[in-house]
C-alpha atoms as a PDB file:
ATOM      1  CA  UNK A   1     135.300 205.660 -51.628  1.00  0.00           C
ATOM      2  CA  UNK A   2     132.013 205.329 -53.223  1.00  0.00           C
ATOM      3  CA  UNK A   3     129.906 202.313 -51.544  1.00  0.00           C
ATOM      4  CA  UNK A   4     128.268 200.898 -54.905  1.00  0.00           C
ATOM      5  CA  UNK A   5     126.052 197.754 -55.378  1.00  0.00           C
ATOM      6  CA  UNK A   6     129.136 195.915 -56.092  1.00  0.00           C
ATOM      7  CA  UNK A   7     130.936 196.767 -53.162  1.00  0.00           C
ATOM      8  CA  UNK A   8     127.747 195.822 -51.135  1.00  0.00           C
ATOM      9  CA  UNK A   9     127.571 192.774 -52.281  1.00  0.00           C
ATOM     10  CA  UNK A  10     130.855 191.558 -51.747  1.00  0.00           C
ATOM     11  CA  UNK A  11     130.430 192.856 -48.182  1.00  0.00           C
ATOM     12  CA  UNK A  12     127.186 190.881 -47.850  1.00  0.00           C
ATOM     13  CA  UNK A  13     129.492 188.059 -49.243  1.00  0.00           C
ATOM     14  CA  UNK A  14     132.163 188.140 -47.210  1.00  0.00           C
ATOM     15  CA  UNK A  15     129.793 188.245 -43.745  1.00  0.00           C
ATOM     16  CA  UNK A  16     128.169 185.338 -44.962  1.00  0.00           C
ATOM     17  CA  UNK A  17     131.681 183.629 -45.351  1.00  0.00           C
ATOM     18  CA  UNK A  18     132.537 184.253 -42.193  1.00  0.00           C
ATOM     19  CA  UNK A  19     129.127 183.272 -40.319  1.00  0.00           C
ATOM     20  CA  UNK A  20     129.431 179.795 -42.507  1.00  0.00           C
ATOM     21  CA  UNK A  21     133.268 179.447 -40.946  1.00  0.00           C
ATOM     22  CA  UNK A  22     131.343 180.482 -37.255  1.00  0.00           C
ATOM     23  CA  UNK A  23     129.240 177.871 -37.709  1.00  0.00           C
ATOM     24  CA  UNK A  24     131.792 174.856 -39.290  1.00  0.00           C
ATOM     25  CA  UNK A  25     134.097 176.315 -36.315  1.00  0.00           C
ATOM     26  CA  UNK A  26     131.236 175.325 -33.932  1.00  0.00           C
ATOM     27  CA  UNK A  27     130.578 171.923 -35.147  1.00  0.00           C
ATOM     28  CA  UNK A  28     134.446 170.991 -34.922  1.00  0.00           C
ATOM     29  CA  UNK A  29     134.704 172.757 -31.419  1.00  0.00           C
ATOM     30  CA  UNK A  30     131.708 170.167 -30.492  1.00  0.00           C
ATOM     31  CA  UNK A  31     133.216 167.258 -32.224  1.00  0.00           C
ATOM     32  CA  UNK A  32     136.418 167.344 -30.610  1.00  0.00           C
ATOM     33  CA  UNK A  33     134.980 168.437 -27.341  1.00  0.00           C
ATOM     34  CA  UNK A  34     133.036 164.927 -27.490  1.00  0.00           C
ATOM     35  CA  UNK A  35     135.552 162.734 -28.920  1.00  0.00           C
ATOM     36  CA  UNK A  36     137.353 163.903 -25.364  1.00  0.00           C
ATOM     37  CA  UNK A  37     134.302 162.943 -23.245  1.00  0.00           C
ATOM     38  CA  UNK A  38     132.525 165.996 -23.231  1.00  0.00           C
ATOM     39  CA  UNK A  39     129.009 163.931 -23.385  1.00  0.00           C
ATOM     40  CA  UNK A  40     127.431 167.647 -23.299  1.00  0.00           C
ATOM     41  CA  UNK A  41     129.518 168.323 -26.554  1.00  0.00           C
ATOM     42  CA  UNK A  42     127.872 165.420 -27.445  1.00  0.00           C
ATOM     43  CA  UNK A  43     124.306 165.860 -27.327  1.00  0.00           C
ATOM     44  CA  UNK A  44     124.401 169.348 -28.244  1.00  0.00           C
ATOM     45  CA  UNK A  45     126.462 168.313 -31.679  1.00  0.00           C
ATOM     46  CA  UNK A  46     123.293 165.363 -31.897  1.00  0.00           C
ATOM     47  CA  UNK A  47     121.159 168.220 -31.966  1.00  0.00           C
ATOM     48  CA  UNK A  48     122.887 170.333 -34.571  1.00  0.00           C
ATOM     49  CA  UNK A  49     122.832 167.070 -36.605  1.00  0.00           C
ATOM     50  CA  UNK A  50     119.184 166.001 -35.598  1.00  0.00           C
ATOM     51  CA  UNK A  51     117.922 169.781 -36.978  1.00  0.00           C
ATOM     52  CA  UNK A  52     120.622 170.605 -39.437  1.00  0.00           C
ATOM     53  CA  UNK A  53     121.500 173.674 -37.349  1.00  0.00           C
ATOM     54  CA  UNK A  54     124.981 175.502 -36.920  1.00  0.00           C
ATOM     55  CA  UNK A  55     126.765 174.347 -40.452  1.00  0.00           C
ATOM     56  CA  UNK A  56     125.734 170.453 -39.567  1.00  0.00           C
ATOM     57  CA  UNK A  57     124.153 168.478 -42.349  1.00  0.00           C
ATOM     58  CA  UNK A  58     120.416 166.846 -41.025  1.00  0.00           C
ATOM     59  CA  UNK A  59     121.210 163.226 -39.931  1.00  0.00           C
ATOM     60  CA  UNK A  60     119.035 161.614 -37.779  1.00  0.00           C
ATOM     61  CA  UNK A  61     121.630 158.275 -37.671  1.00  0.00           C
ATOM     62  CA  UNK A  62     124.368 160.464 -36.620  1.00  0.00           C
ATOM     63  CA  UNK A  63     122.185 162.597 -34.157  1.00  0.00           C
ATOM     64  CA  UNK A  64     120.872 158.914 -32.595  1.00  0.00           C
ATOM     65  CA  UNK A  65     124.473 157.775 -32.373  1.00  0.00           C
ATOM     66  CA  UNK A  66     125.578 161.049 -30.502  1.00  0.00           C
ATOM     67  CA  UNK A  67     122.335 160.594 -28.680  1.00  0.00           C
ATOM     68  CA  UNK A  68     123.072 157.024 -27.424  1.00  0.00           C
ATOM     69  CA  UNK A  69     126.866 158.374 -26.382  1.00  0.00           C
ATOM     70  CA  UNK A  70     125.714 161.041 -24.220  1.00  0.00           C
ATOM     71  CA  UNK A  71     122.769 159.166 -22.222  1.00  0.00           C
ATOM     72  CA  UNK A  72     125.107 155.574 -21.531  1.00  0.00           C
ATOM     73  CA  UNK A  73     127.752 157.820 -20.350  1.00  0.00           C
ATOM     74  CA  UNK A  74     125.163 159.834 -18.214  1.00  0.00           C
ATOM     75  CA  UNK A  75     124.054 163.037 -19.586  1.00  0.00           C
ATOM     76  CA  UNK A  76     120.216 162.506 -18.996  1.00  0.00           C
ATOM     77  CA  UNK A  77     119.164 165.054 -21.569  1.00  0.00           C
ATOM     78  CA  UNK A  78     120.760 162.594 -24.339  1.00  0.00           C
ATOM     79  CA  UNK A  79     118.710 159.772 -22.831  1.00  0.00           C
ATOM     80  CA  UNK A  80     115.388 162.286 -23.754  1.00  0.00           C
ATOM     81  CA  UNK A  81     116.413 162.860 -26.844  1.00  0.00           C
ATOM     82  CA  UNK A  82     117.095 158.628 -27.383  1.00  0.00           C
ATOM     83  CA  UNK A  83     113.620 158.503 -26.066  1.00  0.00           C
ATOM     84  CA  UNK A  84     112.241 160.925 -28.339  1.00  0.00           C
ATOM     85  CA  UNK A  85     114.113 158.698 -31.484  1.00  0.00           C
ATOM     86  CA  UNK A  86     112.729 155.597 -30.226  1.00  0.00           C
ATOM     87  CA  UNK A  87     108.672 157.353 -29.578  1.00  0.00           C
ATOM     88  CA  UNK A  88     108.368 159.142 -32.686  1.00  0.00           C
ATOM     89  CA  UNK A  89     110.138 156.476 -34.861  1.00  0.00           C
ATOM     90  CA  UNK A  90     113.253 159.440 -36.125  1.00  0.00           C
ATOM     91  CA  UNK A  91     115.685 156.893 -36.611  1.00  0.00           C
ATOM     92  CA  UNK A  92     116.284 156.457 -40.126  1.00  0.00           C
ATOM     93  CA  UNK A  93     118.427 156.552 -43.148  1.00  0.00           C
ATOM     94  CA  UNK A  94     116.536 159.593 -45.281  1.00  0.00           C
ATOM     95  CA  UNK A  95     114.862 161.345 -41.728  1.00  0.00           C
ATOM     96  CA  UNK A  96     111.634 160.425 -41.653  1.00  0.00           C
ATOM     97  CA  UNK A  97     109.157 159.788 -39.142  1.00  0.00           C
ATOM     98  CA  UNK A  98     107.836 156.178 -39.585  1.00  0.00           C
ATOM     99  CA  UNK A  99     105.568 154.269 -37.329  1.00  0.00           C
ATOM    100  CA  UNK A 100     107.740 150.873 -38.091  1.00  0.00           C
ATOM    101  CA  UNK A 101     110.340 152.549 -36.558  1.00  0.00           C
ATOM    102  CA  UNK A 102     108.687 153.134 -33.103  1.00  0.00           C
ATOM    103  CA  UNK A 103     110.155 151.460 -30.572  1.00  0.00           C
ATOM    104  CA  UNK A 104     107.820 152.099 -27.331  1.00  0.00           C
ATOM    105  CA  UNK A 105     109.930 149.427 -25.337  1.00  0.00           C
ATOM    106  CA  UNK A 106     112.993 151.373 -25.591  1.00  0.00           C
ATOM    107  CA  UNK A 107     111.562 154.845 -25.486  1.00  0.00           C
ATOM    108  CA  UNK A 108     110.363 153.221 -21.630  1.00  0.00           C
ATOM    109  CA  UNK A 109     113.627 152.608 -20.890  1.00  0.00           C
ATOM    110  CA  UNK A 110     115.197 155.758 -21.973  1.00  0.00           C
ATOM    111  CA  UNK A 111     112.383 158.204 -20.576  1.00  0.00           C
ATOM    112  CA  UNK A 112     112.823 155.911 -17.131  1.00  0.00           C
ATOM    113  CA  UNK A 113     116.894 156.377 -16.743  1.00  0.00           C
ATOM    114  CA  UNK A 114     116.042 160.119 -17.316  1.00  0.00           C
ATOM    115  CA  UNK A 115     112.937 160.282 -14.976  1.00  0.00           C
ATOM    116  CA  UNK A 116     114.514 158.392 -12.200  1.00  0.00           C
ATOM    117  CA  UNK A 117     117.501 160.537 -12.817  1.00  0.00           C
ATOM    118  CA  UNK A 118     115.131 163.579 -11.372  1.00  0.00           C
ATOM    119  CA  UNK A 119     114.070 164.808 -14.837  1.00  0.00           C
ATOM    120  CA  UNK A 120     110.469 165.783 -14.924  1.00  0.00           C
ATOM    121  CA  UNK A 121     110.475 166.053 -18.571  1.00  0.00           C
ATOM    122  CA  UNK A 122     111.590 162.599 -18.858  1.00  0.00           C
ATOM    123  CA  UNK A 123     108.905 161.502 -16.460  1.00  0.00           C
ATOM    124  CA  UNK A 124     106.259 163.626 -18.633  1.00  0.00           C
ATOM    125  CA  UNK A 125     107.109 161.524 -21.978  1.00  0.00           C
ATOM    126  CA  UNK A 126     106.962 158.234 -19.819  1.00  0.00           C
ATOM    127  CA  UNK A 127     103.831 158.874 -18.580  1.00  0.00           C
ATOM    128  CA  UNK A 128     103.005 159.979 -22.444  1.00  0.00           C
ATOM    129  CA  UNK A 129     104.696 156.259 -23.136  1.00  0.00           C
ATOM    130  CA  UNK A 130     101.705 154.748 -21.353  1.00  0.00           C
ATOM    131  CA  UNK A 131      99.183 157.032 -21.913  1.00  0.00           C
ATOM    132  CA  UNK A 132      99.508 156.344 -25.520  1.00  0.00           C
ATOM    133  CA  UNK A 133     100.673 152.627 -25.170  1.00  0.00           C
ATOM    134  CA  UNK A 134     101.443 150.090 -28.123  1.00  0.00           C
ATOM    135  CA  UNK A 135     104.758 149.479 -30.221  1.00  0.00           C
ATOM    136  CA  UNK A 136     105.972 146.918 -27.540  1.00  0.00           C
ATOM    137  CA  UNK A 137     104.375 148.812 -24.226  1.00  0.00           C
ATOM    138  CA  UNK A 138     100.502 148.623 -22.861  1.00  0.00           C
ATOM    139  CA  UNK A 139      98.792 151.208 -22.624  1.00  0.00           C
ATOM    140  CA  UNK A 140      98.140 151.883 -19.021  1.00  0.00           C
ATOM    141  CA  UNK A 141      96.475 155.772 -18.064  1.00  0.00           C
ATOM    142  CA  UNK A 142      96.202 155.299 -14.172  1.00  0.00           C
ATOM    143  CA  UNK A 143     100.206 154.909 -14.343  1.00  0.00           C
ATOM    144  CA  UNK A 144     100.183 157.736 -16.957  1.00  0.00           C
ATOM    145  CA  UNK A 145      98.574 159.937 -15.413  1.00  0.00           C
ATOM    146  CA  UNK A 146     100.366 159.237 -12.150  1.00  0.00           C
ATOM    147  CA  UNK A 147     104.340 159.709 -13.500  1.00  0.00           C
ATOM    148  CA  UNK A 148     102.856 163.052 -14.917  1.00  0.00           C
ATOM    149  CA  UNK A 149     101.164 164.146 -12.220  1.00  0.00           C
ATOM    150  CA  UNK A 150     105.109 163.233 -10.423  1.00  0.00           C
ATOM    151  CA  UNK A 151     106.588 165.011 -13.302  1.00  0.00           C
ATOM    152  CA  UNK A 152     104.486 168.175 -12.511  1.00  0.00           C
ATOM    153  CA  UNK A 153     105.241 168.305  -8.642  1.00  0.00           C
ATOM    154  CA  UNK A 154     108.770 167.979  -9.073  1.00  0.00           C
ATOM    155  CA  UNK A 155     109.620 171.356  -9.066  1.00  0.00           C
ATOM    156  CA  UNK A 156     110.525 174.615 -10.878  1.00  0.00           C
ATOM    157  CA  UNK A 157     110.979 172.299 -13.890  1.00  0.00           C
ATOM    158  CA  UNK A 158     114.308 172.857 -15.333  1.00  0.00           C
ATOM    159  CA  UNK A 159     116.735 170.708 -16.743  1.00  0.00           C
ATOM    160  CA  UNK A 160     119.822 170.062 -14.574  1.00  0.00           C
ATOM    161  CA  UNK A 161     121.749 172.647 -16.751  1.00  0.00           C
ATOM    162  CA  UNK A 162     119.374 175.191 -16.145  1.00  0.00           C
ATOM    163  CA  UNK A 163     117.557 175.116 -19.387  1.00  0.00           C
ATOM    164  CA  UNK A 164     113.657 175.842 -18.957  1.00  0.00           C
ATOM    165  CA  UNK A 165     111.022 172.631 -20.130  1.00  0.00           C
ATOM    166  CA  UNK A 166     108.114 173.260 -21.617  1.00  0.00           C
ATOM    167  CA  UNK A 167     106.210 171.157 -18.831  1.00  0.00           C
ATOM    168  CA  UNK A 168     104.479 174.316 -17.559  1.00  0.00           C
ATOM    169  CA  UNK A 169     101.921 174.426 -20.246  1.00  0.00           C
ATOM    170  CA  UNK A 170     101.776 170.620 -20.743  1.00  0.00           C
ATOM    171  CA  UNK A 171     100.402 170.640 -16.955  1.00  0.00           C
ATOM    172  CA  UNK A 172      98.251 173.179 -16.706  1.00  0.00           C
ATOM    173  CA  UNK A 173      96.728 171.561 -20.245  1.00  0.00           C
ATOM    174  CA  UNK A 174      95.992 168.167 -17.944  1.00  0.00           C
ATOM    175  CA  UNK A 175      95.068 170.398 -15.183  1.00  0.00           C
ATOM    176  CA  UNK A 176      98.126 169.083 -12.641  1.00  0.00           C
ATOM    177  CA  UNK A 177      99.631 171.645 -10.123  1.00  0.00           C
ATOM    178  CA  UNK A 178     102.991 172.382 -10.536  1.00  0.00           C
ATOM    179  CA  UNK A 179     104.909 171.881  -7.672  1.00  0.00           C
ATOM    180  CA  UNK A 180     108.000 174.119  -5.968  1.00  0.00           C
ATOM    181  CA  UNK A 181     110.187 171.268  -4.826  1.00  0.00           C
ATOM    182  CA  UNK A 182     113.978 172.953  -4.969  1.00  0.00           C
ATOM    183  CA  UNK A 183     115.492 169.740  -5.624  1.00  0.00           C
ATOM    184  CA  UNK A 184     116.254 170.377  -8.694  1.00  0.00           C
ATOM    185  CA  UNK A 185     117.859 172.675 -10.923  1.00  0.00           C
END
């Protein structure tokens, strides 16, 4: 057989098919995983919706919701992305960043569970809460400075599942050491 442009194409076709089906397989697999209690499933299928990733449509109200699911039942990582929604003002109806939608109060309270939790990158965005203050929350840099110096110390910074944070370059940029505390990880 003769490979021609035609037959090429339908190839090229038919692999896209199936990486589409990979990726609407995914989003199902994380669905149901979640609607079982999987609050893992959960945040991970916020974050295909929050980014529009793996065959998920963008939708920050959906992402939020998934979001809120994961971090009451427990799964810190969900309460940093909540606390992200509430900081940067993400939650709304055509995904865009708006500062009437910043909530400072509840990105606190979010960034806190997760911080207290043993998180250092929720610690780092609470101390960013007060460094930057307003929206419902005071500024206040000596308490700033002092959760993200914490956040810094507390180790080899990873999140509880093992996934690296990016709180390596955000502490040697306000010139805190990072620690080697093995509590965490």
């Amino acid at each position: 057989m003769k490979l021609n442009h035609f037959t090429l194409k339908n190839l090229i076709k038919e692999i896209l098919l199936e990486q589409e089906k990979e990726k609407s397989d995914k989003i199902k697999e994380y669905e149901r995983k979640c609607n079982e209690g999987d609050l893992k499933a959960c945040m991970k299928l916020g974050i295909a919706y929050d980014h529009g990733e793996r065959g998920a449509e963008e939708n920050d109200q959906k992402a939020h919701a998934l979001y809120k699911k994961a971090c009451h039942g427990g799964n810190m990582r969900g309460c940093d992305f909540l606390g992200m929604d509430y900081f940067f003002g993400t939650v709304t109806a055509d995904n865009e960043q708006r500062d009437e939608n910043k909530n400072y109060r509840l990105a606190e309270k979010y960034f806190t569970k997760s911080c207290e939790s043993g998180r250092p990158f929720g610690c780092m965005q609470l101390g960013s809460v007060y460094e930057e203050g307003g929206y419902g929350v005071p500024q206040d840099l000596k308490k700033a400075e002092a959760i993200q110096r914490h956040a810094c110390l507390v180790g080899k910074h990873k999140y509880s599942d093992g996934d690296p944070t990016p709180l390596g370059d955000e502490c040697a940029e306000k010139g805190y050491p990072e620690g080697g505390f093995e509590g965490e990880g």
